[in-house]
N, C-alpha and C. Protein backbone atom coordinates (compact mmCIF):
# COMPACT_ATOMS: atom_id res chain seq x y z
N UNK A 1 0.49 -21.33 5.19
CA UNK A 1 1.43 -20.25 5.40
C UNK A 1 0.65 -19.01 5.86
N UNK A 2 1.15 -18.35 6.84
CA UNK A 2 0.51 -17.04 7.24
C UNK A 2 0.86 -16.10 6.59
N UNK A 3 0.00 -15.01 6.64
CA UNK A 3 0.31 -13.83 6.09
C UNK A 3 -0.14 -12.86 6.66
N UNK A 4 1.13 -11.65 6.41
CA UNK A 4 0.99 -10.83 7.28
C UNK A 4 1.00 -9.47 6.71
N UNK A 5 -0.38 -8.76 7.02
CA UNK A 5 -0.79 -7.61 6.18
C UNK A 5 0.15 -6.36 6.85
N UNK A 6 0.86 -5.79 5.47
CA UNK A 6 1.70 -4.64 5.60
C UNK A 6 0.79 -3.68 5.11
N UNK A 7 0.74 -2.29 5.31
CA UNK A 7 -0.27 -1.39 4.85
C UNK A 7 1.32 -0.22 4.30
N UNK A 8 0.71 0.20 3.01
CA UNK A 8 1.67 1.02 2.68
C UNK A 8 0.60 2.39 2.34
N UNK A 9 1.74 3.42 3.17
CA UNK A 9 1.23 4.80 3.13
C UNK A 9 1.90 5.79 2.13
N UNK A 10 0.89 7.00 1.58
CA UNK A 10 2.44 8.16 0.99
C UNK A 10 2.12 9.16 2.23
N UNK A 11 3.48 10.31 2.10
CA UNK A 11 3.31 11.25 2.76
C UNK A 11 4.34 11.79 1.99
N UNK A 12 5.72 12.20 2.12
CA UNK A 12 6.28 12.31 1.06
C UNK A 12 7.06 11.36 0.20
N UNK A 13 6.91 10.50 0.69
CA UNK A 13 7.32 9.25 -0.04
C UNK A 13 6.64 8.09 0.36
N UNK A 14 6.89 6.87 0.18
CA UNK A 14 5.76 5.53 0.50
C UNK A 14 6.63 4.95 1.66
N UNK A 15 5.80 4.81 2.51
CA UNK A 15 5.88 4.40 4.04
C UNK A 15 5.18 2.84 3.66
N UNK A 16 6.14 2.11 5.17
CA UNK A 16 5.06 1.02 5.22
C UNK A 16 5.11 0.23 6.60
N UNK A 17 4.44 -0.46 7.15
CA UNK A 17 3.96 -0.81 8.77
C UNK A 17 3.17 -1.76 8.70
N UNK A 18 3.26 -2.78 9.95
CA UNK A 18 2.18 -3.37 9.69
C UNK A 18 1.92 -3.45 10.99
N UNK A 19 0.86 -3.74 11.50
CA UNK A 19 0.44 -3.87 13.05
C UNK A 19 0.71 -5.00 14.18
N UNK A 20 1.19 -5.85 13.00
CA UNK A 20 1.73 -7.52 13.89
C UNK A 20 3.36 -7.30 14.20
N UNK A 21 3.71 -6.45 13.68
CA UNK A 21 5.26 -5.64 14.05
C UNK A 21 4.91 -3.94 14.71
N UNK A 22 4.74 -4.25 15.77
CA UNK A 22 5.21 -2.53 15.87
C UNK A 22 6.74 -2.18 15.95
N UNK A 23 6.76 -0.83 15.33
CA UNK A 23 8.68 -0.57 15.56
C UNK A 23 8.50 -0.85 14.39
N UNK A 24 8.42 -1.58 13.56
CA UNK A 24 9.07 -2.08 12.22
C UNK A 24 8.33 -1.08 10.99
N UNK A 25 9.52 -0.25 10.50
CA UNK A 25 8.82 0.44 9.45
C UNK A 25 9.96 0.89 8.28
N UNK A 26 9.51 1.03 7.50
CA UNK A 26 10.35 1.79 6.62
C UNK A 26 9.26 2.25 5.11
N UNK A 27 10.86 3.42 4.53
CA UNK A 27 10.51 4.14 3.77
C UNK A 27 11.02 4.21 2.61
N UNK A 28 10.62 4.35 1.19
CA UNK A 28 10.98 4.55 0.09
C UNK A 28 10.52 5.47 -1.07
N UNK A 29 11.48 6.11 -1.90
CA UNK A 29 10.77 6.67 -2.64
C UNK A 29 9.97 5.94 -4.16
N UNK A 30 10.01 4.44 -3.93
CA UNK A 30 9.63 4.16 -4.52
C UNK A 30 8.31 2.86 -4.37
N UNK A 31 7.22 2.53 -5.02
CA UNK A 31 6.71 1.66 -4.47
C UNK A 31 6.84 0.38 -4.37
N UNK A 32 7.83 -0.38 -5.28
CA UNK A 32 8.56 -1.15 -5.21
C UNK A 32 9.71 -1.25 -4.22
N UNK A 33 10.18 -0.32 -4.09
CA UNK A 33 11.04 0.03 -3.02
C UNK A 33 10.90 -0.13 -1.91
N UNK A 34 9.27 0.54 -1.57
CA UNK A 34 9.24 0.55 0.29
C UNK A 34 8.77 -0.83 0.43
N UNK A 35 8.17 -1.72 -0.43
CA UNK A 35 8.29 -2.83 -0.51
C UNK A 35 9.41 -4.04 0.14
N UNK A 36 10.58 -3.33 -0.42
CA UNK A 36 12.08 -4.37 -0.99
C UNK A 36 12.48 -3.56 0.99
N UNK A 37 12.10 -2.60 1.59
CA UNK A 37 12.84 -1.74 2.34
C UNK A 37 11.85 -2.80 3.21
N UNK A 38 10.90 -2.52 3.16
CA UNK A 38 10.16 -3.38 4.65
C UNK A 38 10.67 -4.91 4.67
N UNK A 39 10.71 -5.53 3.30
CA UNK A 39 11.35 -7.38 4.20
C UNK A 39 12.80 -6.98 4.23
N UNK A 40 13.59 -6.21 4.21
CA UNK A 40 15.07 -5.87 4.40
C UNK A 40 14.57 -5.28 6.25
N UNK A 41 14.13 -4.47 6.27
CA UNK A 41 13.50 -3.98 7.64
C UNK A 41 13.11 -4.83 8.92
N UNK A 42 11.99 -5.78 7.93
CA UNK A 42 11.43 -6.66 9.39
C UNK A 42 12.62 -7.76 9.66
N UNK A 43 13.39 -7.99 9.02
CA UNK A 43 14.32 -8.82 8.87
C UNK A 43 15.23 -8.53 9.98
N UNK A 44 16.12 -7.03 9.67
CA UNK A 44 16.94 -6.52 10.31
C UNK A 44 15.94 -6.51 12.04
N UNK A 45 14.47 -6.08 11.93
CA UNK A 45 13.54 -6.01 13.02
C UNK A 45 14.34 -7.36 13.99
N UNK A 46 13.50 -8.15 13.47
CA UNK A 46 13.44 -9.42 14.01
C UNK A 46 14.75 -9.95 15.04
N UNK A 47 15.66 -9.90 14.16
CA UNK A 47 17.15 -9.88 14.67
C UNK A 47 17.51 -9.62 15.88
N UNK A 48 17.20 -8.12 15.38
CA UNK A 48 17.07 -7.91 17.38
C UNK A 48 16.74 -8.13 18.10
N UNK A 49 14.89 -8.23 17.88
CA UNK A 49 14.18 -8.36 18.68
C UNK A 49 15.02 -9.99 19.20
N UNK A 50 15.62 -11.04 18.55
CA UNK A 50 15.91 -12.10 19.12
C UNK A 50 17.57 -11.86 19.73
N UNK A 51 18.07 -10.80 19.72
CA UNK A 51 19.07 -10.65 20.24
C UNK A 51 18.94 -9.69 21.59
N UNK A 52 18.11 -9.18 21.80
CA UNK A 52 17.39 -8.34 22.71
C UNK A 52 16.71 -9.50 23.42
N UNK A 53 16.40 -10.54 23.30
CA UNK A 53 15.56 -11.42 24.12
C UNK A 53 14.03 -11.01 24.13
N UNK A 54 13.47 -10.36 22.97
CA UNK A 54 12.30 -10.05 23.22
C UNK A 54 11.39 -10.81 22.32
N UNK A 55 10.05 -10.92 23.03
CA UNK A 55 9.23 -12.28 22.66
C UNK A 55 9.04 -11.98 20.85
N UNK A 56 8.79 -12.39 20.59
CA UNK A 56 8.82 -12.62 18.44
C UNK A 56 7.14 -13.07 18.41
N UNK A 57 6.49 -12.16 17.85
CA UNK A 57 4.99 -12.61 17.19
C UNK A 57 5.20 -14.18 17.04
N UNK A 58 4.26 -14.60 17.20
CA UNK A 58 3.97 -15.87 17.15
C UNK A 58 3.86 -16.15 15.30
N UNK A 59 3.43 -15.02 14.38
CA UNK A 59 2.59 -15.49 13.35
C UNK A 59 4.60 -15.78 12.25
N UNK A 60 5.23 -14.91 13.12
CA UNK A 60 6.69 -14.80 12.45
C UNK A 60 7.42 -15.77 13.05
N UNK A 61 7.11 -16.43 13.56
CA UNK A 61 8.53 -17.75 14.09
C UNK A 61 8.16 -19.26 13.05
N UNK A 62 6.97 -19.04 12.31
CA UNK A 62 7.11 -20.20 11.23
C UNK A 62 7.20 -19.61 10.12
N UNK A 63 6.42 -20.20 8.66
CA UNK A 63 6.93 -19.68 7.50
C UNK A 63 5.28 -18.27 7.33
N UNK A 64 5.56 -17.16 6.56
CA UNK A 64 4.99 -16.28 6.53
C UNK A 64 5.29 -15.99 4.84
N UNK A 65 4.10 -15.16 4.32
CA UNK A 65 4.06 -13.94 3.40
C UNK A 65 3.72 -12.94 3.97
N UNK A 66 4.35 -11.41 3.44
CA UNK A 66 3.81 -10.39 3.06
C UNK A 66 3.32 -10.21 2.15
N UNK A 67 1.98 -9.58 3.08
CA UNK A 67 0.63 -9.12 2.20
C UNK A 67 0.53 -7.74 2.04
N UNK A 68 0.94 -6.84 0.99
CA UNK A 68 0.81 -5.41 0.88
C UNK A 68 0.19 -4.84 0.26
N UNK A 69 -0.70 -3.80 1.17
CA UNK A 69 -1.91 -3.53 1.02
C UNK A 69 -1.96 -1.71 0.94
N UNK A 70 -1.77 -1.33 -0.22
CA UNK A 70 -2.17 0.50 -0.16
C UNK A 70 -3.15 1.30 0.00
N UNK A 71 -2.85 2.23 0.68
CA UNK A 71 -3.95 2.70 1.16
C UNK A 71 -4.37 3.58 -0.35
N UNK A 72 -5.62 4.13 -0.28
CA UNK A 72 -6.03 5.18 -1.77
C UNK A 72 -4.89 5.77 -1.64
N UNK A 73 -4.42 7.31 -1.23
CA UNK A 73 -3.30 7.77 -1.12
C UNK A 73 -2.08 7.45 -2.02
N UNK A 74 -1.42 5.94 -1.36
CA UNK A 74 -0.57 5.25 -2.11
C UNK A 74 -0.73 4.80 -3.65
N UNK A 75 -2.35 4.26 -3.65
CA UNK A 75 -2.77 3.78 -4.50
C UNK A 75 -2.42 4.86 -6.03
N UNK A 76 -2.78 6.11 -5.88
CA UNK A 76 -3.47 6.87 -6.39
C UNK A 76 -2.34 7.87 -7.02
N UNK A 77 -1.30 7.68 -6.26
CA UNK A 77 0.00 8.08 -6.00
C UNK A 77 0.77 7.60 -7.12
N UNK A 78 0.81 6.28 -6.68
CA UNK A 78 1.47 4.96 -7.74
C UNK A 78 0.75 4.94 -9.04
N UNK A 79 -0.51 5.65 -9.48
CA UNK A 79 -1.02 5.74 -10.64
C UNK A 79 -0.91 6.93 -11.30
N UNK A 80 -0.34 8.18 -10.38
CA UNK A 80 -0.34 9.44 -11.06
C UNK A 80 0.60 9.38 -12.02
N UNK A 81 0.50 10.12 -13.19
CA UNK A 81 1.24 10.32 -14.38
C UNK A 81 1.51 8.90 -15.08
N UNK A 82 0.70 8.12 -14.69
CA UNK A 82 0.22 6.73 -15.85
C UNK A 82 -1.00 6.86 -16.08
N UNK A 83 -1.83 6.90 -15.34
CA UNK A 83 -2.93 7.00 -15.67
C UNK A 83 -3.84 8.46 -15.50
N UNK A 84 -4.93 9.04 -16.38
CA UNK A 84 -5.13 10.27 -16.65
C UNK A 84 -6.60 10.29 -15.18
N UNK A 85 -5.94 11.44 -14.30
CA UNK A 85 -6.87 11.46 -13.31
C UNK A 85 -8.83 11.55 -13.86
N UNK A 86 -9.12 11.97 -15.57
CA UNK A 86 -10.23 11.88 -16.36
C UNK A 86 -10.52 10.18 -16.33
N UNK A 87 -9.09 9.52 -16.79
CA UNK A 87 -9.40 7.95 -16.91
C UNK A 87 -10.30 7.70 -15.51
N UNK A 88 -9.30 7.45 -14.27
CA UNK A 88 -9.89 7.03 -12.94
C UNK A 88 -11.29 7.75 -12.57
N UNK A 89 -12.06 8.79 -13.19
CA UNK A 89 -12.60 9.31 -12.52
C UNK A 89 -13.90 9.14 -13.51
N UNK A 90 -13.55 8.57 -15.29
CA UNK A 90 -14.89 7.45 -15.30
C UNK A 90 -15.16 6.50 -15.04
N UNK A 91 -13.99 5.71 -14.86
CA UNK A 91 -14.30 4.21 -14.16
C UNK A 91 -14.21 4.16 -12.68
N UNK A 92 -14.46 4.91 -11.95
CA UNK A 92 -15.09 5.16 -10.45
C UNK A 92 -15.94 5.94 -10.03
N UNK A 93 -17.00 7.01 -10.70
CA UNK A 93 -17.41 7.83 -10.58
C UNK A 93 -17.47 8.95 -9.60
N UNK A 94 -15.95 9.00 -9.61
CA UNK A 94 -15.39 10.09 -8.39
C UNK A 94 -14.91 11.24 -9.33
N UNK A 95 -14.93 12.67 -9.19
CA UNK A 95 -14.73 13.23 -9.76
C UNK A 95 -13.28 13.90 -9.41
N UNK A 96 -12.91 14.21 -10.61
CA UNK A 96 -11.04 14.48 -10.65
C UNK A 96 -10.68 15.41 -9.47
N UNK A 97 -11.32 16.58 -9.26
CA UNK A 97 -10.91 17.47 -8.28
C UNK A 97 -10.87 16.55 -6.73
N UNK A 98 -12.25 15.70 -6.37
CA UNK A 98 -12.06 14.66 -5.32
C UNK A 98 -11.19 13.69 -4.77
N UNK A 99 -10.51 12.96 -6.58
CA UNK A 99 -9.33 12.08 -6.87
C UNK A 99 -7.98 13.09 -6.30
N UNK A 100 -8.00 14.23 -6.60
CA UNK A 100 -6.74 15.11 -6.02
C UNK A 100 -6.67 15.60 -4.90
N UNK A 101 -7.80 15.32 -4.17
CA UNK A 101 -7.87 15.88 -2.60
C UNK A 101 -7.15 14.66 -2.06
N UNK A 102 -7.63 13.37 -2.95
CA UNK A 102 -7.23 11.94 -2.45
C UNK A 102 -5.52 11.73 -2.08
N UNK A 103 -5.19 11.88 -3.49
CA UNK A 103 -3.72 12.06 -3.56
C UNK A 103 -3.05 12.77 -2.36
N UNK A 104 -3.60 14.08 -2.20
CA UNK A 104 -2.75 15.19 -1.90
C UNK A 104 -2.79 14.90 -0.22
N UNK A 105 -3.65 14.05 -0.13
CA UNK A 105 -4.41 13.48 1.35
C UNK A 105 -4.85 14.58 2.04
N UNK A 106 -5.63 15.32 1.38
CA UNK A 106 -6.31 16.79 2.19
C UNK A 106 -7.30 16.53 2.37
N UNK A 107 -7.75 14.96 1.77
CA UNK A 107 -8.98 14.58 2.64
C UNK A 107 -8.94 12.82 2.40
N UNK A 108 -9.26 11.86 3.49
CA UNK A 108 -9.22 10.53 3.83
C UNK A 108 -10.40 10.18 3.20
N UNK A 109 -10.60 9.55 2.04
CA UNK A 109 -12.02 8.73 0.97
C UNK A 109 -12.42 8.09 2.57
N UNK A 110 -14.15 7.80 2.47
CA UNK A 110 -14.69 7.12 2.88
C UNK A 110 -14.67 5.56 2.52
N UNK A 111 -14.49 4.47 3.34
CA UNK A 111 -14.43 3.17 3.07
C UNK A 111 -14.85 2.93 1.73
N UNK A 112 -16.01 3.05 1.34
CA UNK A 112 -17.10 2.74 0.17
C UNK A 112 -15.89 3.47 -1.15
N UNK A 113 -15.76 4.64 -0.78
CA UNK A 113 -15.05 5.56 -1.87
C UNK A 113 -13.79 4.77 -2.11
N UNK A 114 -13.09 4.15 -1.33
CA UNK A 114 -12.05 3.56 -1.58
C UNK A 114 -11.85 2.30 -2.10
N UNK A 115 -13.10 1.70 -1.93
CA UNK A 115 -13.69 0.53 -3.04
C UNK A 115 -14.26 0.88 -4.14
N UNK A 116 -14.52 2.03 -3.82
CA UNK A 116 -14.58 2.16 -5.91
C UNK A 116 -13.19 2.73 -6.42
N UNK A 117 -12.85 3.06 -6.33
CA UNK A 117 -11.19 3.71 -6.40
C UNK A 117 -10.32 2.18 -6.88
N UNK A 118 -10.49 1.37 -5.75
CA UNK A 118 -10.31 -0.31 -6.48
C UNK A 118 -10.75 -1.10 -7.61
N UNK A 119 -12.06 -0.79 -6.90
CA UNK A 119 -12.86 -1.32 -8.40
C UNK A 119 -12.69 -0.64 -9.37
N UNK A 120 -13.00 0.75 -9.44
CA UNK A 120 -12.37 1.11 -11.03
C UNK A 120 -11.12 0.71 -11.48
N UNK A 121 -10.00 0.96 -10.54
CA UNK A 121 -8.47 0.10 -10.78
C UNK A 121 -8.76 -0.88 -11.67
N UNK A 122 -9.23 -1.83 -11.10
CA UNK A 122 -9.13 -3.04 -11.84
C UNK A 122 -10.02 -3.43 -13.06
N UNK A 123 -11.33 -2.05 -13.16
CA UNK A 123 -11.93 -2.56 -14.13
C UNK A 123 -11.09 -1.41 -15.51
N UNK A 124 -10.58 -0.97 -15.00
CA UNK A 124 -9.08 -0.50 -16.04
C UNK A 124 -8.16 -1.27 -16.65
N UNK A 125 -7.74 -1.68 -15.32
CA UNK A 125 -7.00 -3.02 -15.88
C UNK A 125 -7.31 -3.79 -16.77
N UNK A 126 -8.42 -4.42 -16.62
CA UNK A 126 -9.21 -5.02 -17.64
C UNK A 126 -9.48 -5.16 -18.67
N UNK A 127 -9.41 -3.27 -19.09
CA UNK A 127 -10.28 -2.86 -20.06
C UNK A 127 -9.27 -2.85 -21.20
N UNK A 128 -7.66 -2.86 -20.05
CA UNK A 128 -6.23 -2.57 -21.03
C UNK A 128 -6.36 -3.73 -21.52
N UNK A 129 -6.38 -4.97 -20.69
CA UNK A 129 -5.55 -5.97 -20.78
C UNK A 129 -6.75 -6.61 -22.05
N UNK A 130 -8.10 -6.56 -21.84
CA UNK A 130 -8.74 -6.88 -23.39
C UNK A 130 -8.59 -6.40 -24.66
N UNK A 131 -7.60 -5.07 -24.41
CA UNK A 131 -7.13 -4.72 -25.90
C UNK A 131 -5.92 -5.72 -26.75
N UNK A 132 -6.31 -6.16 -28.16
CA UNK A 132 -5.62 -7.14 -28.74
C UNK A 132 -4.70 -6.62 -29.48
């Protein structure tokens, strides 16, 4: 089965796109939402595009997943007011004022920065999910 990477953005709410659809986008205020809004979206997309007579990605005319993928931004977004920007910022060694430039997107993390931003994610996760 293919899969097809959606990238979800914030700006004032969570956006999402993927590059094997252009045109196809949508928005929610929630992250579950812009989720549920993009396969309601590429769906409605598609439609046309086959009622319009226009050629259909090759990777979408058999069976497919969406793969959704947030950017820090989103990420960081979707964690504010669950998790304490002090938490994320010992288990990534990014410091809180940096983590809020992140959010606020007044500045784009460097690749590397955005893998620790992950990696701490998940070594959070972790750290919850070993509590008994």
């Amino acid at each position: 089965m293919e899969k097809i990477k959606v990238q979800i953005t914030w700006l004032d709410n969570y956006g999402a796109y993927s590059e094997v659809v252009p045109g196809c986008v949508a928005t929610n205020d929630t992250f579950e939402g812009v989720k549920e809004s993009y396969r309601e979206a590429l769906e409605f997309h598609l439609e046309g595009m086959k009622e319009d007579g226009d050629e259909i990605p090759e990777l979408l005319k058999g069976e497919y997943e969406l793969e959704f993928e947030a950017n820090t931004q989103a990420l960081l977004k979707l964690l504010d007011g669950k998790v304490t920007r002090a938490a994320l910022a010992r288990v990534t060694g990014i410091n809180e004022r940096q983590l809020g430039h992140y959010i606020t997107g007044r500045v784009t993390p460097r690749p590397s920065n955005r893998e620790k931003v992950l990696e701490g994610v998940h070594k959070l996760g972790e750290e919850l999910l070993s509590v008994v």
